[in-house]
C-alpha atoms as a PDB file:
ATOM      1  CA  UNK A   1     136.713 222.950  89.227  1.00  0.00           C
ATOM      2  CA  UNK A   2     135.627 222.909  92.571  1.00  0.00           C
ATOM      3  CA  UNK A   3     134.408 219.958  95.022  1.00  0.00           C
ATOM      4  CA  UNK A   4     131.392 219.929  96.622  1.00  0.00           C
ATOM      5  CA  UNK A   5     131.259 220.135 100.251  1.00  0.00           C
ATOM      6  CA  UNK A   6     130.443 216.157 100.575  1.00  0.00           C
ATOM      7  CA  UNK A   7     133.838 215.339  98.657  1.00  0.00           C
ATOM      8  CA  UNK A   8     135.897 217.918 100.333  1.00  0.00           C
ATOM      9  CA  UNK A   9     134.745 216.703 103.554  1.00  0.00           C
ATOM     10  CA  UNK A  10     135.433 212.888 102.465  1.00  0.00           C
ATOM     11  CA  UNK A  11     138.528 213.875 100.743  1.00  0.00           C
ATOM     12  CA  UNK A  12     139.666 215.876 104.355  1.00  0.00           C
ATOM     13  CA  UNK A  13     139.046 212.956 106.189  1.00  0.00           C
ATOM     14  CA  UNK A  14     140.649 210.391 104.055  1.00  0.00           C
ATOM     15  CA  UNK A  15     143.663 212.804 104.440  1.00  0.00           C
ATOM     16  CA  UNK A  16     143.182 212.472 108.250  1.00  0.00           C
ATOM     17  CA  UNK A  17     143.074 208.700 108.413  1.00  0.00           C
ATOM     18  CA  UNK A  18     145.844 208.310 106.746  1.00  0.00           C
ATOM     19  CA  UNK A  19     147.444 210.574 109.066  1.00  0.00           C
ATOM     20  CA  UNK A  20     146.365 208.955 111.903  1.00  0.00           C
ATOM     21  CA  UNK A  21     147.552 205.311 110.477  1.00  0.00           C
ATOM     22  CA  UNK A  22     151.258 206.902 110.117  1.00  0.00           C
ATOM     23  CA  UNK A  23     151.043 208.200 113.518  1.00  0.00           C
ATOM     24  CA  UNK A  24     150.424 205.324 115.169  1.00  0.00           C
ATOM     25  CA  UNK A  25     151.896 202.956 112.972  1.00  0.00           C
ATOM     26  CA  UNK A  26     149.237 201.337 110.398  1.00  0.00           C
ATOM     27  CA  UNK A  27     151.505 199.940 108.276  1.00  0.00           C
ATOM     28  CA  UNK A  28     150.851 199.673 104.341  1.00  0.00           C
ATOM     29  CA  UNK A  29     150.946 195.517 103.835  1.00  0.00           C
ATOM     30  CA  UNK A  30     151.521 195.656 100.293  1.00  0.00           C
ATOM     31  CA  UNK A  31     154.784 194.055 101.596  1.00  0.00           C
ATOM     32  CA  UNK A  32     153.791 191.208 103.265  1.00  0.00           C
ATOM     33  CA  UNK A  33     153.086 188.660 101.385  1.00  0.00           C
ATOM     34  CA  UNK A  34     156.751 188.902  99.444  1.00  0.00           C
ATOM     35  CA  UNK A  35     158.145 189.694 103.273  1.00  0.00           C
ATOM     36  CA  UNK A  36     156.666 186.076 104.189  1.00  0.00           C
ATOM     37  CA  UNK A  37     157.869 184.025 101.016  1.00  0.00           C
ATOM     38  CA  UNK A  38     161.164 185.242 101.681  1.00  0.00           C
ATOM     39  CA  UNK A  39     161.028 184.623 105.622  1.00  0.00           C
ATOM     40  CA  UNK A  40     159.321 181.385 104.557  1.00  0.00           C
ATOM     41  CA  UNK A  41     162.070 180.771 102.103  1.00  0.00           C
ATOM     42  CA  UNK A  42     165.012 181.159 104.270  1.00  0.00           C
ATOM     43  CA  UNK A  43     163.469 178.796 107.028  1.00  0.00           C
ATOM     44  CA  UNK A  44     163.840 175.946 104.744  1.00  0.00           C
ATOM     45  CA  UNK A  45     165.257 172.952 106.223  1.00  0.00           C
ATOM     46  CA  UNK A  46     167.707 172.686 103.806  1.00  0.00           C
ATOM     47  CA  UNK A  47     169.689 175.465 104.874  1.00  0.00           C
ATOM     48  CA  UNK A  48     170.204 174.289 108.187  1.00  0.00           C
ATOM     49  CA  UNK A  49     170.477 170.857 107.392  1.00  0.00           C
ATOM     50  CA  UNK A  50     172.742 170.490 104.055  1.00  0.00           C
ATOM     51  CA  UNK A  51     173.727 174.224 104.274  1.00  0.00           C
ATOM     52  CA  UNK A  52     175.001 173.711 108.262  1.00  0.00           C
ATOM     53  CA  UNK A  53     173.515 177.419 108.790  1.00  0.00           C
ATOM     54  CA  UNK A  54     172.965 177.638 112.638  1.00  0.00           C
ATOM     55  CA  UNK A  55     169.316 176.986 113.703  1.00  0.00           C
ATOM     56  CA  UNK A  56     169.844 179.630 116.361  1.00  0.00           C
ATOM     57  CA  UNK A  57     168.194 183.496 116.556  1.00  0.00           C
ATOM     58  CA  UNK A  58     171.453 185.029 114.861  1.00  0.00           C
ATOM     59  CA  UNK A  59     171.473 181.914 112.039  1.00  0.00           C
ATOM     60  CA  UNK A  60     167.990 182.478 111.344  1.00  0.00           C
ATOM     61  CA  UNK A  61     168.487 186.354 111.072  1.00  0.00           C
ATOM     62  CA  UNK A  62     171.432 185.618 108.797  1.00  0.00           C
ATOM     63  CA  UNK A  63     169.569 183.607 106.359  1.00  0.00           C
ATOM     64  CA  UNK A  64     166.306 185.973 106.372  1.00  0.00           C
ATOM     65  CA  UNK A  65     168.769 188.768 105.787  1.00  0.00           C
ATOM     66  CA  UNK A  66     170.584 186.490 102.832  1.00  0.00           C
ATOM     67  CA  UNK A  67     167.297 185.911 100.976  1.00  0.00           C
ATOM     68  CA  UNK A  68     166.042 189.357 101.334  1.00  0.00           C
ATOM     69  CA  UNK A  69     169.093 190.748  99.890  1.00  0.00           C
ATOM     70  CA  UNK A  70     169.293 188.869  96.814  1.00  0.00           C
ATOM     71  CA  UNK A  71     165.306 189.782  96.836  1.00  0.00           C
ATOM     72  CA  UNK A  72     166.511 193.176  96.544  1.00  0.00           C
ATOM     73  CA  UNK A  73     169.331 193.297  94.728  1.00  0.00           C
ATOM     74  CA  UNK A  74     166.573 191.852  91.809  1.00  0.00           C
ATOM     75  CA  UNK A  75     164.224 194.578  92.617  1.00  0.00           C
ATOM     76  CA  UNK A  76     166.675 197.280  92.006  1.00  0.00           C
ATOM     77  CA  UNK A  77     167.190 196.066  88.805  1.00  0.00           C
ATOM     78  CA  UNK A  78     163.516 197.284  87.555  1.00  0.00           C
ATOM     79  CA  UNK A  79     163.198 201.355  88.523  1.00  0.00           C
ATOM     80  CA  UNK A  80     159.061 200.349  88.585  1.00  0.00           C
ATOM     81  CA  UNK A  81     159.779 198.288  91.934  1.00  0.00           C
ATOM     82  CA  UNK A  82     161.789 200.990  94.286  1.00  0.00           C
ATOM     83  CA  UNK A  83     158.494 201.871  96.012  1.00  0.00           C
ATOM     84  CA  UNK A  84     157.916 198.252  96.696  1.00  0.00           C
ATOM     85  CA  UNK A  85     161.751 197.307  97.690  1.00  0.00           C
ATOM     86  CA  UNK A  86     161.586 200.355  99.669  1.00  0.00           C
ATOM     87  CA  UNK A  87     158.262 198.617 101.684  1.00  0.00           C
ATOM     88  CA  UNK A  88     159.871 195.400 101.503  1.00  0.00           C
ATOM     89  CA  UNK A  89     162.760 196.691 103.876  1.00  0.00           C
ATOM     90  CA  UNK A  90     160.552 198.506 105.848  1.00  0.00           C
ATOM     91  CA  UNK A  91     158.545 195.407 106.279  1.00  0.00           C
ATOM     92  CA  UNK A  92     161.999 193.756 107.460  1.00  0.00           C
ATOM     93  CA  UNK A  93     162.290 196.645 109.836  1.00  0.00           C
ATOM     94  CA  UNK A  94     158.971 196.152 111.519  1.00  0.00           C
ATOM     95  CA  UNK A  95     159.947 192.500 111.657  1.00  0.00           C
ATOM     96  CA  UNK A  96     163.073 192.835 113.831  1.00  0.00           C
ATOM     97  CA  UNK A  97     161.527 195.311 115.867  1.00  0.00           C
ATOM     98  CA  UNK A  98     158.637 193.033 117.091  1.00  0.00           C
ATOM     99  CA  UNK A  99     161.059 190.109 117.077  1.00  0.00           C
ATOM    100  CA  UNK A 100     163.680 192.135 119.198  1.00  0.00           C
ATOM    101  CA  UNK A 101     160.391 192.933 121.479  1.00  0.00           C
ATOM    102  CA  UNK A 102     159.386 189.514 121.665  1.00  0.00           C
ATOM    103  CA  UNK A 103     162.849 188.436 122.897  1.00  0.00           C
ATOM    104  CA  UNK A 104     162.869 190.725 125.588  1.00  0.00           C
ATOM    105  CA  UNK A 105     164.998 194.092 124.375  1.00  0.00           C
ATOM    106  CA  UNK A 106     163.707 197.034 125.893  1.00  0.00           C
ATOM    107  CA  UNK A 107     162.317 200.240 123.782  1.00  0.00           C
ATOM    108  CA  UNK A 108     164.927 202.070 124.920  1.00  0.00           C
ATOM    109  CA  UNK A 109     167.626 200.163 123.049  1.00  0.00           C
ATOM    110  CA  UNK A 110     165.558 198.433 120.002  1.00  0.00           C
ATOM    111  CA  UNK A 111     166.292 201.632 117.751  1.00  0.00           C
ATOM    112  CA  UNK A 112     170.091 201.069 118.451  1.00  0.00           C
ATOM    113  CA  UNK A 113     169.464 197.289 117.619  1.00  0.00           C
ATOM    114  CA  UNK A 114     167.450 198.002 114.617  1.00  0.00           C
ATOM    115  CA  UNK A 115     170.117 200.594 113.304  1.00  0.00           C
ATOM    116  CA  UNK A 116     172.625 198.039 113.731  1.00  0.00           C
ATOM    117  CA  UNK A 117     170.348 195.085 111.524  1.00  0.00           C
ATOM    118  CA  UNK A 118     169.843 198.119 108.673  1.00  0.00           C
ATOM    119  CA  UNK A 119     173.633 198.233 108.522  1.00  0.00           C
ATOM    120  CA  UNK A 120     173.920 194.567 108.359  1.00  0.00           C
ATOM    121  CA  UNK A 121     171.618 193.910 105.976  1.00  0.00           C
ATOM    122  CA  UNK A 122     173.037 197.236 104.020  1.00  0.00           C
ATOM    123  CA  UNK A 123     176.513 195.525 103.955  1.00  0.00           C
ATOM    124  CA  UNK A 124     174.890 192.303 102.706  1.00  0.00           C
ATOM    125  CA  UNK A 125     173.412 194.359 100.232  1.00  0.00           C
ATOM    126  CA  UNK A 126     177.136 195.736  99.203  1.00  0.00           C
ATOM    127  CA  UNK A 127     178.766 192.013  99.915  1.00  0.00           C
ATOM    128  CA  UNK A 128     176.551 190.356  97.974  1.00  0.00           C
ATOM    129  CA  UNK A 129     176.189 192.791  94.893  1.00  0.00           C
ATOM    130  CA  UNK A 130     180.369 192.740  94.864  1.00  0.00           C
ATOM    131  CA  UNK A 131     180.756 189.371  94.974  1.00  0.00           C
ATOM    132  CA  UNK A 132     178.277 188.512  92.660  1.00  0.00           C
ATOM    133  CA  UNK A 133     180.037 190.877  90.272  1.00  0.00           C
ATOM    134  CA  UNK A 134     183.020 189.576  90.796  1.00  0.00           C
ATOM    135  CA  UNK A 135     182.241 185.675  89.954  1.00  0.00           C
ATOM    136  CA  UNK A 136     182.119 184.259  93.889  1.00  0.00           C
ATOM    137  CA  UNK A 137     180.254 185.006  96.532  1.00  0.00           C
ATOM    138  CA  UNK A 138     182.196 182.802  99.131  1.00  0.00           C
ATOM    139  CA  UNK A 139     183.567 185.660 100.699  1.00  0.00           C
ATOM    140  CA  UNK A 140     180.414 186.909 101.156  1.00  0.00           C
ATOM    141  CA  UNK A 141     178.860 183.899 102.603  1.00  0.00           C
ATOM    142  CA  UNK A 142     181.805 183.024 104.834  1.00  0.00           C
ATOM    143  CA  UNK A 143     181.205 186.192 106.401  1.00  0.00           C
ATOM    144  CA  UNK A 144     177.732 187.077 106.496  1.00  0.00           C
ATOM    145  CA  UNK A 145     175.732 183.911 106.510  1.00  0.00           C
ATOM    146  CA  UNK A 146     178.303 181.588 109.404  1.00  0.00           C
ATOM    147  CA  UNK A 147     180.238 185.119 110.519  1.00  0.00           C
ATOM    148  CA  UNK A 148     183.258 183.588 109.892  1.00  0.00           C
ATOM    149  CA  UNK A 149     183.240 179.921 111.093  1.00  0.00           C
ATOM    150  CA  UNK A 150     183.653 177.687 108.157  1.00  0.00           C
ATOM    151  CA  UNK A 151     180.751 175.351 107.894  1.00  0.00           C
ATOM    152  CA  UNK A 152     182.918 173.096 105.628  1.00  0.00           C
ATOM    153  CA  UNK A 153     183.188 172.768 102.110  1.00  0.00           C
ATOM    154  CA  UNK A 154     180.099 170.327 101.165  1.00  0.00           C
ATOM    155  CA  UNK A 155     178.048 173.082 103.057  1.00  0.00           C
ATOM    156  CA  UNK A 156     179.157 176.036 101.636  1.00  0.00           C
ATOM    157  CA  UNK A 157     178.867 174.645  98.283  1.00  0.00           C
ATOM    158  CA  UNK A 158     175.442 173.491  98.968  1.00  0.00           C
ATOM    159  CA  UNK A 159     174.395 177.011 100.062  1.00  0.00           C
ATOM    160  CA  UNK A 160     176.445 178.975  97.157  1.00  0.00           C
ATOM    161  CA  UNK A 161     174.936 176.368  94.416  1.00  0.00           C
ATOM    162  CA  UNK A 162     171.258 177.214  96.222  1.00  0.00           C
ATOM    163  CA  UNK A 163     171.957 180.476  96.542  1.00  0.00           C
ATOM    164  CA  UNK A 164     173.046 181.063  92.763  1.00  0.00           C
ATOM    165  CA  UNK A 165     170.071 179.202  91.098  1.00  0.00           C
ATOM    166  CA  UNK A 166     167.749 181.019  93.724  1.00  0.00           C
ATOM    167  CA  UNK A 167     168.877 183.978  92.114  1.00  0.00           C
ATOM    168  CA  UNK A 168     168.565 182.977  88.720  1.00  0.00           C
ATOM    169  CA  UNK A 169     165.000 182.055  89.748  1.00  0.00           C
ATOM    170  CA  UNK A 170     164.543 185.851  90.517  1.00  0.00           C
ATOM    171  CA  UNK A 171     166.050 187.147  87.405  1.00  0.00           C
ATOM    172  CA  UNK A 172     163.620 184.734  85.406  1.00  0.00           C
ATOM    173  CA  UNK A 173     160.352 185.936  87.550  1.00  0.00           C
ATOM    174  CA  UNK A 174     158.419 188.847  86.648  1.00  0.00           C
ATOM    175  CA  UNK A 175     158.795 191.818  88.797  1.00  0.00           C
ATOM    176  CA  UNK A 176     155.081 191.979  89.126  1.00  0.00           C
ATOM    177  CA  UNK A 177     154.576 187.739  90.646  1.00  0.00           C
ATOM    178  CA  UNK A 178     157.724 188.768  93.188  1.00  0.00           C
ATOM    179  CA  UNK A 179     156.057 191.784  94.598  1.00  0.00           C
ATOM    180  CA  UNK A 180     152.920 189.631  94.968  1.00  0.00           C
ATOM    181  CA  UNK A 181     154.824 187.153  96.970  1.00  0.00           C
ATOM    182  CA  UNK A 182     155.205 184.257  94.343  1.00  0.00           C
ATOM    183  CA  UNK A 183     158.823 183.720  94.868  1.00  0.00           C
ATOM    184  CA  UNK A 184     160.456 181.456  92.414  1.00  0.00           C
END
């Protein structure tokens, strides 16, 4: 069956909107409201307080990057959320980028940057995954959340024990109320 000349027309520029929106940028927002319950999320007080997380750019980074991992270490669980994992991280992506701007890093080095917080948050990814297999993720925390200063043992537990029932929060919550941004 052919289309009429109306819908081709409509249907051609549809095609080049959306073409023009991935040139210069237009991101899809499906993303956003999960991207800002878990920024929200990981700039609780708590975490910084009781959890002795840094309140600095690289402690705030740290936790964002914490929360959205175990975000999406639930989402790969259900094969009917890669699309929207894969926008969540893209989301975190455009983040960085705009924060790195804001800061002051230049356009010539923000890609390098950026690579460099994909690979961080991909080792999370791999950190947290392990150690969650494994029965601990102290390792994991020690590492990636104070980069290898103890924050002593009341904090770490704090963060481990919020950590751990944040995640059983996720595994309770329906795929569909995370990717709307209702986290748990």
């Amino acid at each position: 069956m052919r289309m009429n000349a109306a819908k081709q027309g409509h249907a051609l520029e549809t095609l080049h909107v959306q073409w023009i929106a991935k040139l210069f940028g237009s991101k899809d927002e499906e993303a956003l409201p999960l991207y800002n319950a878990v920024v929200a999320r990981a700039r609780a007080p708590h975490w910084y307080e009781a959890g002795q997380v840094p309140d600095t750019v690289d402690g705030r980074f740290d936790m964002v990057a914490t929360i959205l991992a175990l975000v999406l270490l639930r989402l790969e669980n259900d094969p009917a959320a890669a699309g929207p994992s894969a926008k969540l991280a893209e989301r975190f992506v455009d983040d960085m980028d705009g924060q790195l701007r804001q800061i002051g890093i230049g356009d010539i080095v923000v890609g390098k940057h950026i690579g460099k917080m994909m690979s961080m948050l991909g080792g999370r990814l791999g950190a947290y995954r392990d150690g969650l297999a494994a029965g601990s993720i102290d390792t994991a925390l020690l590492r990636n959340l104070y980069r290898g200063d103890s924050p002593g043992a009341a904090a770490l537990a704090h963060a481990r024990e919020s950590l751990l029932a944040f995640r059983e929060s996720l595994a309770a919550a329906p795929t569909d109320a995370l990717i709307a941004g209702a986290l748990p």
